[in-house]
Protein backbone atom coordinates (compact mmCIF):
# COMPACT_ATOMS: atom_id res chain seq x y z
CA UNK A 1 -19.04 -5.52 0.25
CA UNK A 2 -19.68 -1.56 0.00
CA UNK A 3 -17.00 0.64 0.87
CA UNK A 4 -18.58 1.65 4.03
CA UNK A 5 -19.60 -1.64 5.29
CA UNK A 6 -15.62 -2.62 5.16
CA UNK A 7 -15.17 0.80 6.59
CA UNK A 8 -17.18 -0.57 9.49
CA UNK A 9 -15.76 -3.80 10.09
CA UNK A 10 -12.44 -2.40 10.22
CA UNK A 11 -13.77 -0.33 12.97
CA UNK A 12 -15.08 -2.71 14.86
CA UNK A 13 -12.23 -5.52 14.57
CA UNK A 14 -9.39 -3.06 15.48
CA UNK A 15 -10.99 0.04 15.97
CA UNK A 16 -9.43 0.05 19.93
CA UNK A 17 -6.07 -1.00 19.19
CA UNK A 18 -5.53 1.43 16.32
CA UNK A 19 -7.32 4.17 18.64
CA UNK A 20 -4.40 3.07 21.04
CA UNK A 21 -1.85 3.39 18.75
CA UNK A 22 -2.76 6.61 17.16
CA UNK A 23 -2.67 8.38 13.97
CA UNK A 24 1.12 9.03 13.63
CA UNK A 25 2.04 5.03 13.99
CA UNK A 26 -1.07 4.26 11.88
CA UNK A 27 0.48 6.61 8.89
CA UNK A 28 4.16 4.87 9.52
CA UNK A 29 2.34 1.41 9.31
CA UNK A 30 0.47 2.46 5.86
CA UNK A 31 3.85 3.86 4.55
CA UNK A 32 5.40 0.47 5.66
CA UNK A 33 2.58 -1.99 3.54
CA UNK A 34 3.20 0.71 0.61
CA UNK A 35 6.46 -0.32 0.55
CA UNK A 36 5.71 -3.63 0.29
CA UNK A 37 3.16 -3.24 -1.90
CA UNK A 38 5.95 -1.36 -4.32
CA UNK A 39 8.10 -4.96 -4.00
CA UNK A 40 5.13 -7.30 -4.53
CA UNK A 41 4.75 -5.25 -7.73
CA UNK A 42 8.44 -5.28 -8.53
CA UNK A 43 9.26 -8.66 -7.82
CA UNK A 44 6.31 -10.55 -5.96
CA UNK A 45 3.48 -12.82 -7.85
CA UNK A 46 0.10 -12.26 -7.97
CA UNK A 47 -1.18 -13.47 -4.50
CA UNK A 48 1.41 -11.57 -3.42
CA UNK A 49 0.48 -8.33 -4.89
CA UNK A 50 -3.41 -8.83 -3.86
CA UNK A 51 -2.23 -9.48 -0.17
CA UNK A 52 -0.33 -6.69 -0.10
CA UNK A 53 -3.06 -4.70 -1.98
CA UNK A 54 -5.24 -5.43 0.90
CA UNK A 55 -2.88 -4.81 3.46
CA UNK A 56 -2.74 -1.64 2.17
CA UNK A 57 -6.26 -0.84 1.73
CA UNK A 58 -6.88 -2.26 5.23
CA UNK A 59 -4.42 0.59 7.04
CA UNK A 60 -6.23 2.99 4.52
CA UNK A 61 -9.37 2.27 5.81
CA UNK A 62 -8.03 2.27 9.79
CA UNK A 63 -6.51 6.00 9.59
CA UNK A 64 -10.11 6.81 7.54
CA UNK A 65 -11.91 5.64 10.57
CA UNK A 66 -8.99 7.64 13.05
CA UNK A 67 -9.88 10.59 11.13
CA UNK A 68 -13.17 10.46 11.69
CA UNK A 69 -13.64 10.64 7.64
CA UNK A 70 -15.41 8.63 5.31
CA UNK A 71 -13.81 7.41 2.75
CA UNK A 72 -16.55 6.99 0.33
CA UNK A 73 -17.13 10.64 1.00
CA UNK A 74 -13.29 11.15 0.06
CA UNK A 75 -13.63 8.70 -3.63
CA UNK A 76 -16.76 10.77 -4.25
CA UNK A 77 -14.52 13.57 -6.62
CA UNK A 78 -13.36 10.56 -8.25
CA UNK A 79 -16.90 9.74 -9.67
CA UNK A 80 -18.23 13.62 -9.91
CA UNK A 81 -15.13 15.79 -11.32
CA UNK A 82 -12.28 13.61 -11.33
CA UNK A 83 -8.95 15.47 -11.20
């Protein structure tokens, strides 16, 4: 699945409830899964670390779509004149 596509579904699966809950809460729930992320690394096993990677990416891609910013469009330095 393409970047955008997931983008997308995101969107459309909890588009309205994230909308409800705003950017602010989104950004505390993002710092939240990074912080579990950071254990699942530390101390967790694989399929922990890959749920917890996608947990992450998931709230990544939810504040994207809040912003109103794409997020291929924001991995696009990345692949043109990486920092």
């Amino acid at each position: 699945m393409e970047i955008a596509e997931f983008q997308s579904h995101i969107a459309s699966v909890y588009g309205e409830a994230d909308a409800e809950r705003g950017i602010p809460a989104t950004v505390a729930w993002l710092c939240e899964e990074l912080g579990e992320l950071a254990q699942a690394v530390r101390k967790g096993t694989p399929e922990q670390q890959l749920w917890e990677l996608g947990d992450v990416f998931a709230w990544l891609v939810s504040l994207a779509h809040q912003l109103d910013l794409n997020l291929e469009d924001a991995i696009e330095r990345y692949l043109t004149d990486p920092p």
